[in-house]
C-alpha atoms as a PDB file:
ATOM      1  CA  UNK A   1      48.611 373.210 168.151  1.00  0.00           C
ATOM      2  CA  UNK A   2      49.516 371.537 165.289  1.00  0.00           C
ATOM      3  CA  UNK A   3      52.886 372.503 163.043  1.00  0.00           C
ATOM      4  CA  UNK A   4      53.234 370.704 159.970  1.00  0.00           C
ATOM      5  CA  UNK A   5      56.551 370.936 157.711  1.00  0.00           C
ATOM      6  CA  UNK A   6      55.772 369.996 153.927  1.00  0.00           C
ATOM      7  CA  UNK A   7      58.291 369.949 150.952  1.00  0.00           C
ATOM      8  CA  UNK A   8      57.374 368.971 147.551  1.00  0.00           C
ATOM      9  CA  UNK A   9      59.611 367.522 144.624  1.00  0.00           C
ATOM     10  CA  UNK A  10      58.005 368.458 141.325  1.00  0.00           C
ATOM     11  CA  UNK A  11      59.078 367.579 137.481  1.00  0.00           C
ATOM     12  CA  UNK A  12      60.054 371.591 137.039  1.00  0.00           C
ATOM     13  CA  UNK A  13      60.519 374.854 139.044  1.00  0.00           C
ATOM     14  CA  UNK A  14      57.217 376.141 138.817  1.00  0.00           C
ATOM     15  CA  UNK A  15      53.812 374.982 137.289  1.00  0.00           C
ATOM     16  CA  UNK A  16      52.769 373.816 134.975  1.00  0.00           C
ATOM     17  CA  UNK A  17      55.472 371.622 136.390  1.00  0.00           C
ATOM     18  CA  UNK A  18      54.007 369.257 137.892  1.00  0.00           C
ATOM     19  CA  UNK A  19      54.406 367.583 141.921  1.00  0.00           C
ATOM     20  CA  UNK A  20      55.464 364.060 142.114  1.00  0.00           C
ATOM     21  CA  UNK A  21      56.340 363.777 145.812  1.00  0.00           C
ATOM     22  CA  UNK A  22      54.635 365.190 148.935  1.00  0.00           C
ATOM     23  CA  UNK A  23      56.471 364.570 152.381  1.00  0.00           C
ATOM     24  CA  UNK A  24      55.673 366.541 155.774  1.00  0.00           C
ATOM     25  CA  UNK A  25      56.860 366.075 159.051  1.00  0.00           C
ATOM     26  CA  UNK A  26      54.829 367.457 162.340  1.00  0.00           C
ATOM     27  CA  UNK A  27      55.844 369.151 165.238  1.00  0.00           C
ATOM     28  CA  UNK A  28      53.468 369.250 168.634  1.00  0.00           C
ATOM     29  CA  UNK A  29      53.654 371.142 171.606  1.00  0.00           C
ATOM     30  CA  UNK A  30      52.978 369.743 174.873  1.00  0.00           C
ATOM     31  CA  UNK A  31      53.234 373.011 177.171  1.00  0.00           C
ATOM     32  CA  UNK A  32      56.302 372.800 177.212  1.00  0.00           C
ATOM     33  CA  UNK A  33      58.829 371.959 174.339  1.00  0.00           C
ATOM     34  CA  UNK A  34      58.244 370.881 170.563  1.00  0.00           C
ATOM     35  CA  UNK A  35      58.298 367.131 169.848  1.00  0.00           C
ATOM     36  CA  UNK A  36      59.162 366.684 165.998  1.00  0.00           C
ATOM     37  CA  UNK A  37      56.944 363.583 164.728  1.00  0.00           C
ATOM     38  CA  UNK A  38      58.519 360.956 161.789  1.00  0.00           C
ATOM     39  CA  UNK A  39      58.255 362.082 159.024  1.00  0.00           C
ATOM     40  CA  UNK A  40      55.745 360.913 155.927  1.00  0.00           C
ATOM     41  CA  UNK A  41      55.616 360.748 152.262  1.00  0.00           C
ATOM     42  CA  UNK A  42      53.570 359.699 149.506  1.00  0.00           C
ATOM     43  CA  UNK A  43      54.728 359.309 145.846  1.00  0.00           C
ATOM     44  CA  UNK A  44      52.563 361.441 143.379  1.00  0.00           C
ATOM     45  CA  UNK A  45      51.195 361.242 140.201  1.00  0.00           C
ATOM     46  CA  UNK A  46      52.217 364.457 138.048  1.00  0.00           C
ATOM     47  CA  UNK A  47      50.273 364.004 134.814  1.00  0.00           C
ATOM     48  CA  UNK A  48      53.550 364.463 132.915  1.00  0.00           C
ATOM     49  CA  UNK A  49      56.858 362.976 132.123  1.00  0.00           C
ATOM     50  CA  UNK A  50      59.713 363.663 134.604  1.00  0.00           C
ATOM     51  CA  UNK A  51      62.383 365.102 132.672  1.00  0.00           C
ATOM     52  CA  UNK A  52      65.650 363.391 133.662  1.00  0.00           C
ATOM     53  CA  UNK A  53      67.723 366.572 134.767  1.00  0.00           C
ATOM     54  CA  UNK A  54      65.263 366.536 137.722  1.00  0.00           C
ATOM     55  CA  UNK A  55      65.176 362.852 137.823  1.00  0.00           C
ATOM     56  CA  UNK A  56      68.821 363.330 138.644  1.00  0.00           C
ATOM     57  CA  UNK A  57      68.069 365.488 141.473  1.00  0.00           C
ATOM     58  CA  UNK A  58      65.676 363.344 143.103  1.00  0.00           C
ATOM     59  CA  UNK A  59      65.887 359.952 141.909  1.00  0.00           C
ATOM     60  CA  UNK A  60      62.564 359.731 141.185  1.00  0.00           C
ATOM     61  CA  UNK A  61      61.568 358.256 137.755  1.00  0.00           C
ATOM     62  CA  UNK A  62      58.264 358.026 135.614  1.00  0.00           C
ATOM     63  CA  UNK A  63      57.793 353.737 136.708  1.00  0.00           C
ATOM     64  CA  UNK A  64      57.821 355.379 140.330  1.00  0.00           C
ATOM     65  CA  UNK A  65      54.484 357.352 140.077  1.00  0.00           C
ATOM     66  CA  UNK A  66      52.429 355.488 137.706  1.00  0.00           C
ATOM     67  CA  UNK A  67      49.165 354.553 139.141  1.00  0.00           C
ATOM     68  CA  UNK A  68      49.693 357.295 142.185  1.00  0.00           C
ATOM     69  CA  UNK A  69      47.307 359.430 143.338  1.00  0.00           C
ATOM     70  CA  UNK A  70      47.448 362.721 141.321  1.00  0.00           C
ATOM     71  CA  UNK A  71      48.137 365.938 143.400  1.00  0.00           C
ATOM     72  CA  UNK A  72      44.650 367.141 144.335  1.00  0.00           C
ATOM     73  CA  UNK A  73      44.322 363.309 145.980  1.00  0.00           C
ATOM     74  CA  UNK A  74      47.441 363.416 147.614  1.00  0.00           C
ATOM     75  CA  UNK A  75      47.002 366.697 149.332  1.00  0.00           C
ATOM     76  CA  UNK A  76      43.935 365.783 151.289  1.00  0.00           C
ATOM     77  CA  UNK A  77      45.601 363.019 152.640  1.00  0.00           C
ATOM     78  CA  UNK A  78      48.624 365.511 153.623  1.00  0.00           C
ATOM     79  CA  UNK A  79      47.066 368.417 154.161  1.00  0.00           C
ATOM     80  CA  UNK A  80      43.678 367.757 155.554  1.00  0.00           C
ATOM     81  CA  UNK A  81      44.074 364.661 157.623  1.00  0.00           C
ATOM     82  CA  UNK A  82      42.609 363.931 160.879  1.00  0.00           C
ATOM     83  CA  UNK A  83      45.627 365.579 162.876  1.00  0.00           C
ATOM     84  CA  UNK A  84      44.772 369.074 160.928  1.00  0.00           C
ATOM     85  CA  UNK A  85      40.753 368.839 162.051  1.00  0.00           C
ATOM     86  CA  UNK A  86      41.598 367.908 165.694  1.00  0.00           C
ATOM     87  CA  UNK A  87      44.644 370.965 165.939  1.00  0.00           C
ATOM     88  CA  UNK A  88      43.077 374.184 167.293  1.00  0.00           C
ATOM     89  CA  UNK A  89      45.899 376.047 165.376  1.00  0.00           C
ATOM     90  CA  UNK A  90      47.145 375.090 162.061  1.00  0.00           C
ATOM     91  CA  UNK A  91      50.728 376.293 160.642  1.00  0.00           C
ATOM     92  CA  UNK A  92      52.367 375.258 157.089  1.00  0.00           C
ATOM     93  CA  UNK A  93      56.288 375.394 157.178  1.00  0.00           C
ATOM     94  CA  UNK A  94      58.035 375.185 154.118  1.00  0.00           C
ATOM     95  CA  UNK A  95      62.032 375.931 153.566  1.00  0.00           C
ATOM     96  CA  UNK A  96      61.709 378.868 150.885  1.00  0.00           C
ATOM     97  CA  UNK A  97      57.879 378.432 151.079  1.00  0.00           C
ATOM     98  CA  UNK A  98      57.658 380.503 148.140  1.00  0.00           C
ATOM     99  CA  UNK A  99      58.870 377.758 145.541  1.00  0.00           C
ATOM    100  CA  UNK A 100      56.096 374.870 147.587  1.00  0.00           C
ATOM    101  CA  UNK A 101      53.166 378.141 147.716  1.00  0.00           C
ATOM    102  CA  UNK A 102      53.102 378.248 144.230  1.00  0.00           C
ATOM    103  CA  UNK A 103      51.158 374.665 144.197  1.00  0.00           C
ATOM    104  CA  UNK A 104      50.248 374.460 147.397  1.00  0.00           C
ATOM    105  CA  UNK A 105      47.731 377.920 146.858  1.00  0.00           C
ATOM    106  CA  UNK A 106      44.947 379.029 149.444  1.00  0.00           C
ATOM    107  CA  UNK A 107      42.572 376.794 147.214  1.00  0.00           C
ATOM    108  CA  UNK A 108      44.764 374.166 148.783  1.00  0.00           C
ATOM    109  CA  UNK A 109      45.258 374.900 151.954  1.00  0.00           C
ATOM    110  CA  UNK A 110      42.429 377.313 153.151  1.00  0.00           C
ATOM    111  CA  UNK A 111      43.534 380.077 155.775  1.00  0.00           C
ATOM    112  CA  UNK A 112      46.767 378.131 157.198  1.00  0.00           C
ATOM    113  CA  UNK A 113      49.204 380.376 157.905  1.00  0.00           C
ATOM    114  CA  UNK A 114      52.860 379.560 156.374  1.00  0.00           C
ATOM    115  CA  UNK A 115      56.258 380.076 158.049  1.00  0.00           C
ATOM    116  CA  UNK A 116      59.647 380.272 155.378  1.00  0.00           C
ATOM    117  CA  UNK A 117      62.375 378.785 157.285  1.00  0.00           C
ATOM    118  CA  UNK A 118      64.878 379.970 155.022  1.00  0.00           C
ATOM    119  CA  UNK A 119      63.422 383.783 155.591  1.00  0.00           C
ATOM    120  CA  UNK A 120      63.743 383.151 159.287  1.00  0.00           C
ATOM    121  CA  UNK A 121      67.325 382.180 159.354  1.00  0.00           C
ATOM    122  CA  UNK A 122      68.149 384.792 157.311  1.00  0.00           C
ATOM    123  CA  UNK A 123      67.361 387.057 160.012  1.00  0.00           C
ATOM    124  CA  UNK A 124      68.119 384.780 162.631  1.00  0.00           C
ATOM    125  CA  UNK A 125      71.741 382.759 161.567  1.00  0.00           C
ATOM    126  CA  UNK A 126      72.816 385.740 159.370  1.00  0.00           C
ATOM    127  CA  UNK A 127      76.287 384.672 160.026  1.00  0.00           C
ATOM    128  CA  UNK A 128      75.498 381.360 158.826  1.00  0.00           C
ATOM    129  CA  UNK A 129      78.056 379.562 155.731  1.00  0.00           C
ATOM    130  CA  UNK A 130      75.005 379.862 153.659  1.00  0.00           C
ATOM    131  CA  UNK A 131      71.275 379.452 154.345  1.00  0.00           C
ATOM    132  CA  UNK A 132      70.421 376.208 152.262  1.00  0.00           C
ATOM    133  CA  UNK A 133      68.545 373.598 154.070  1.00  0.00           C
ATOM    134  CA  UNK A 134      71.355 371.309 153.874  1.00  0.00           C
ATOM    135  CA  UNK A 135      73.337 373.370 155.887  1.00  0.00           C
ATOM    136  CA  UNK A 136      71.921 374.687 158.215  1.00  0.00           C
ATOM    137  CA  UNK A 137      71.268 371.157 159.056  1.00  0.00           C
ATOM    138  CA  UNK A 138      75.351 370.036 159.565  1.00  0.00           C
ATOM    139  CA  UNK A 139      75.776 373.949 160.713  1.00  0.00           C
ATOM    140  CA  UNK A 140      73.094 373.307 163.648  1.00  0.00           C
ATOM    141  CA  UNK A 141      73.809 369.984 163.831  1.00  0.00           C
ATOM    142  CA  UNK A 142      70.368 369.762 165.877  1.00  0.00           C
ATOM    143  CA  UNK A 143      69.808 367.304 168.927  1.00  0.00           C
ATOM    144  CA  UNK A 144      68.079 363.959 168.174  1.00  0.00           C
ATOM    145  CA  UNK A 145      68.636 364.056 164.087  1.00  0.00           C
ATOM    146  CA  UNK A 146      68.386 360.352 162.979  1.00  0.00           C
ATOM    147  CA  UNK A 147      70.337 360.148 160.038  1.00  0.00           C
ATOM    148  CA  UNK A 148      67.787 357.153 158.671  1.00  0.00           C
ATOM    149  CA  UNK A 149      65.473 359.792 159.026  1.00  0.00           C
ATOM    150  CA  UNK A 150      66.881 362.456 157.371  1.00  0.00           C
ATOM    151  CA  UNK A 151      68.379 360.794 154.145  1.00  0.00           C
ATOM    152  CA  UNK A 152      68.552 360.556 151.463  1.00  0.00           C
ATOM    153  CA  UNK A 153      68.641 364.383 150.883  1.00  0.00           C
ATOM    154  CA  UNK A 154      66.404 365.671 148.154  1.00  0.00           C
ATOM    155  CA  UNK A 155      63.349 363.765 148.548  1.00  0.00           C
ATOM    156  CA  UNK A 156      60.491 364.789 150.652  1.00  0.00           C
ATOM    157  CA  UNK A 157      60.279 362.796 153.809  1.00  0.00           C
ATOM    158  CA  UNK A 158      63.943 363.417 154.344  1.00  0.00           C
ATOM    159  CA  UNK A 159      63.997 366.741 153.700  1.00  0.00           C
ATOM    160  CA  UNK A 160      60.726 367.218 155.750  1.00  0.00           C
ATOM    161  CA  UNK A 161      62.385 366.273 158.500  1.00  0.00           C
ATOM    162  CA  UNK A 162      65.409 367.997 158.249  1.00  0.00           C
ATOM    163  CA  UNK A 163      63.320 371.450 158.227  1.00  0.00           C
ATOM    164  CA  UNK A 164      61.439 370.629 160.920  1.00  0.00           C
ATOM    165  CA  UNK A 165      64.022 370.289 163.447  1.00  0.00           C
ATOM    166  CA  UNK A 166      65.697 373.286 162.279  1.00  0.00           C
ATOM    167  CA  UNK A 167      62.555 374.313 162.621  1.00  0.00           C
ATOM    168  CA  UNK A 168      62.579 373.633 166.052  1.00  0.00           C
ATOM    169  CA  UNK A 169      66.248 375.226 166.962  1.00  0.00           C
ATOM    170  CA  UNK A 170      64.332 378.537 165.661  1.00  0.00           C
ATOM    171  CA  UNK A 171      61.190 377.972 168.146  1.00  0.00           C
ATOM    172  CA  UNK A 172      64.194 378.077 171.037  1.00  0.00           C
ATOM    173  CA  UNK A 173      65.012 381.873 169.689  1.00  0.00           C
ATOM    174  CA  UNK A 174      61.684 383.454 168.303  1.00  0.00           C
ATOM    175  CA  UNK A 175      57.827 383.592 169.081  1.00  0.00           C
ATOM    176  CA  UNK A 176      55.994 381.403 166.402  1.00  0.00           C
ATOM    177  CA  UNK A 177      54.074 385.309 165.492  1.00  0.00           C
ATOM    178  CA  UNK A 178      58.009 386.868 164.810  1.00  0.00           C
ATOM    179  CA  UNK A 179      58.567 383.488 162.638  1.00  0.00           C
ATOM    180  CA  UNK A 180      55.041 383.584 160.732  1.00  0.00           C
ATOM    181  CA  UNK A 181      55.160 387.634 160.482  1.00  0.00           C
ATOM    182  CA  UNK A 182      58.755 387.401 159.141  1.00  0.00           C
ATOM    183  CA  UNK A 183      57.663 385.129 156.507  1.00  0.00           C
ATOM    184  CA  UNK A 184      54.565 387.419 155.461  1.00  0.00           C
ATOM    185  CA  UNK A 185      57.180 389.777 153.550  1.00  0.00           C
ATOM    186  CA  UNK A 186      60.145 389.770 151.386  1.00  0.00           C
ATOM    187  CA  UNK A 187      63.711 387.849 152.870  1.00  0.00           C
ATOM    188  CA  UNK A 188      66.201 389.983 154.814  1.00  0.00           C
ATOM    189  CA  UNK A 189      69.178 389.738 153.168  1.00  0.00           C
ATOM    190  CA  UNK A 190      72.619 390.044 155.631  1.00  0.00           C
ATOM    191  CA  UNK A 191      75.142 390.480 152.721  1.00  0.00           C
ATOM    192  CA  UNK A 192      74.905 392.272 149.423  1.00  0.00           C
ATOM    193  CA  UNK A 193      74.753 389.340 146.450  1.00  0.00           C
ATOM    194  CA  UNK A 194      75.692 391.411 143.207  1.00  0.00           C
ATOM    195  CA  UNK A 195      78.183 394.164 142.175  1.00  0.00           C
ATOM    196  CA  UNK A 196      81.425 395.177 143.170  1.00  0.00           C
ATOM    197  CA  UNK A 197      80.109 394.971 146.898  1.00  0.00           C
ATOM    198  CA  UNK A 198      79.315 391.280 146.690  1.00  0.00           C
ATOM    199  CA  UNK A 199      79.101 389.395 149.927  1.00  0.00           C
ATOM    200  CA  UNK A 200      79.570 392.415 152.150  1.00  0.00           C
ATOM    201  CA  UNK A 201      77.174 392.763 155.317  1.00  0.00           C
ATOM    202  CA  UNK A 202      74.919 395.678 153.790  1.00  0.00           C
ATOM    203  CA  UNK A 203      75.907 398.010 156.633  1.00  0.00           C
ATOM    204  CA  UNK A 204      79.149 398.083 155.004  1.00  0.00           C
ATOM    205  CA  UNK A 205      77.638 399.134 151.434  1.00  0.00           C
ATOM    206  CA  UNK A 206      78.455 402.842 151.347  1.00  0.00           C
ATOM    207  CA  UNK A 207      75.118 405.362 151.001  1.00  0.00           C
ATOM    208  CA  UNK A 208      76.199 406.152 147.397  1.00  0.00           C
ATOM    209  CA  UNK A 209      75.166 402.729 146.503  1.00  0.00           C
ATOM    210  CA  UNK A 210      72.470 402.270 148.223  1.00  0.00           C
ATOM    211  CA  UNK A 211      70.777 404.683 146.908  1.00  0.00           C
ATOM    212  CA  UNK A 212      72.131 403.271 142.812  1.00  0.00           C
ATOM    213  CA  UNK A 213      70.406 400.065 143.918  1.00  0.00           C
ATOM    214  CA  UNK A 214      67.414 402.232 144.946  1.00  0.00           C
ATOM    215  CA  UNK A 215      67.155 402.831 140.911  1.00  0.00           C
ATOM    216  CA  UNK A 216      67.285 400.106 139.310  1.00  0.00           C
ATOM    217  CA  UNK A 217      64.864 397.278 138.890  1.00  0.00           C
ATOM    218  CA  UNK A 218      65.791 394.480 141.515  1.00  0.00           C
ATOM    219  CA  UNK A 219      63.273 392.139 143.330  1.00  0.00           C
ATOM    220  CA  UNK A 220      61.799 392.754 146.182  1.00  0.00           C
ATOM    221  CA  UNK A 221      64.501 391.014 148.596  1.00  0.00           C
ATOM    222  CA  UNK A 222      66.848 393.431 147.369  1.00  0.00           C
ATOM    223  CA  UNK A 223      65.013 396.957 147.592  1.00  0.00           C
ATOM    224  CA  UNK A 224      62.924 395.832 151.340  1.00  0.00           C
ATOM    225  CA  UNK A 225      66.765 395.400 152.608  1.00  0.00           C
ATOM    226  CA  UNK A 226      68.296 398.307 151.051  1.00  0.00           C
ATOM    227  CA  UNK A 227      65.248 400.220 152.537  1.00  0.00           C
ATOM    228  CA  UNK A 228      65.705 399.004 155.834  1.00  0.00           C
ATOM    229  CA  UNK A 229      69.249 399.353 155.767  1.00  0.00           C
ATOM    230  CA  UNK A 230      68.448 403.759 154.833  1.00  0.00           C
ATOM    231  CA  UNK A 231      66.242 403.787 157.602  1.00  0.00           C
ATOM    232  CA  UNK A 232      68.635 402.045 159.925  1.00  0.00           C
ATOM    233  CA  UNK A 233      70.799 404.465 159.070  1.00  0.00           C
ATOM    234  CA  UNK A 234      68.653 407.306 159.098  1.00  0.00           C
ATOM    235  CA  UNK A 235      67.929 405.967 162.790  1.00  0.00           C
ATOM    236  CA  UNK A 236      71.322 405.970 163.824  1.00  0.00           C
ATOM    237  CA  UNK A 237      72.278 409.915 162.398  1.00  0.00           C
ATOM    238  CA  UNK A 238      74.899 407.960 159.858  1.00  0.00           C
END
């Protein structure tokens, strides 16, 4: 089985931004425990100008990607390598997979299924300072980081890495299904994030709010935990 961990940096926050960096990091299974590989990037061509306010978030400047392979080039090499033919199970891994899915589309990468790490440890760390990948890096602190390895942050090798051994520390508490099925739907939220009950665990949101946020138009993060939260509650004779 073959688990491989890809983050992009792009020139924007969704397309037609374009991707100038690919990195991905693998993890294997020998019967026993998951080995997390080195990770590797590849500087890509984005068919654009790189603005500088993202330039300043990952270094990377237009002189960088000139004459790189453009994104549909790059992906082949990433995506569907040797490793992917030989694995008998394939499984993408992206932290907040939805911001990486929106280039990386079933065109791309065929029937892989995708794991979110930052859904997961939502409902995993929900006690956690925050749920960035960052953090839950120094909040882990997992065994055998390499700092070399996993800096500088915000570029894709590094960060790669970093999500694939936290990555791993999640393997240790859940099946690979719970991770991939959690992923599948919208993020379970552990504290409210608007309103008057801001940063509350939602089991301390009284009913009379719940059921305000019921009416109004939030995304789909919101209303899946409010709903869960009723039916908890429902559940429990609250």
């Amino acid at each position: 089985m073959l688990i491989r961990v890809i983050d992009l940096e792009t020139t924007g926050f969704e397309p037609p931004a374009g991707v100038c960096e690919i990195g991905w990091c693998d993890l294997t299974h020998d019967g026993e425990s998951w080995t997390v590989g080195e990770p590797r990037s590849m500087l890509v061509d984005p068919e654009q100008p790189i603005p500088p306010q993202t330039s300043a978030v990952h270094h990377i400047v237009d002189t960088d990607v000139a004459g790189q392979p453009v994104f549909a080039e790059a992906t082949r090499e990433a995506l569907f390598d040797e490793a992917r033919m030989r694995a008998n199970h394939f499984v993408l891994v992206a932290h907040n997979a939805r911001f990486e899915r929106q280039w990386l589309t079933p065109e791309v990468t065929g029937e892989a299924h995708w794991i979110c790490t930052y859904k997961a440890a939502l409902r995993l760390w929900p006690e956690a300072p925050d749920h960035k990948n960052g953090t839950l890096r120094y909040w882990r602190n997992p065994p055998g980081l390499e700092r070399a390895l996993a800096e500088p942050a915000h570029r894709a090798g590094p960060d790669a890495y970093v999500t694939a051994l936290v990555l791993r520390e999640m393997l240790a508490l859940a099946s690979l299904d719970d991770l991939v099925l959690w992923s599948a739907g919208p993020a379970l939220l552990p504290r409210c994030t608007f309103g008057k009950h801001r940063g509350e665990p939602w089991s301390a949101v009284p009913e009379s709010y719940l059921a305000w946020v019921l009416r109004q138009q939030m995304d789909e993060d919101v209303l899946f935990t409010v709903q869960r939260e009723i039916r908890l509650r429902a559940v429990a004779g609250r």
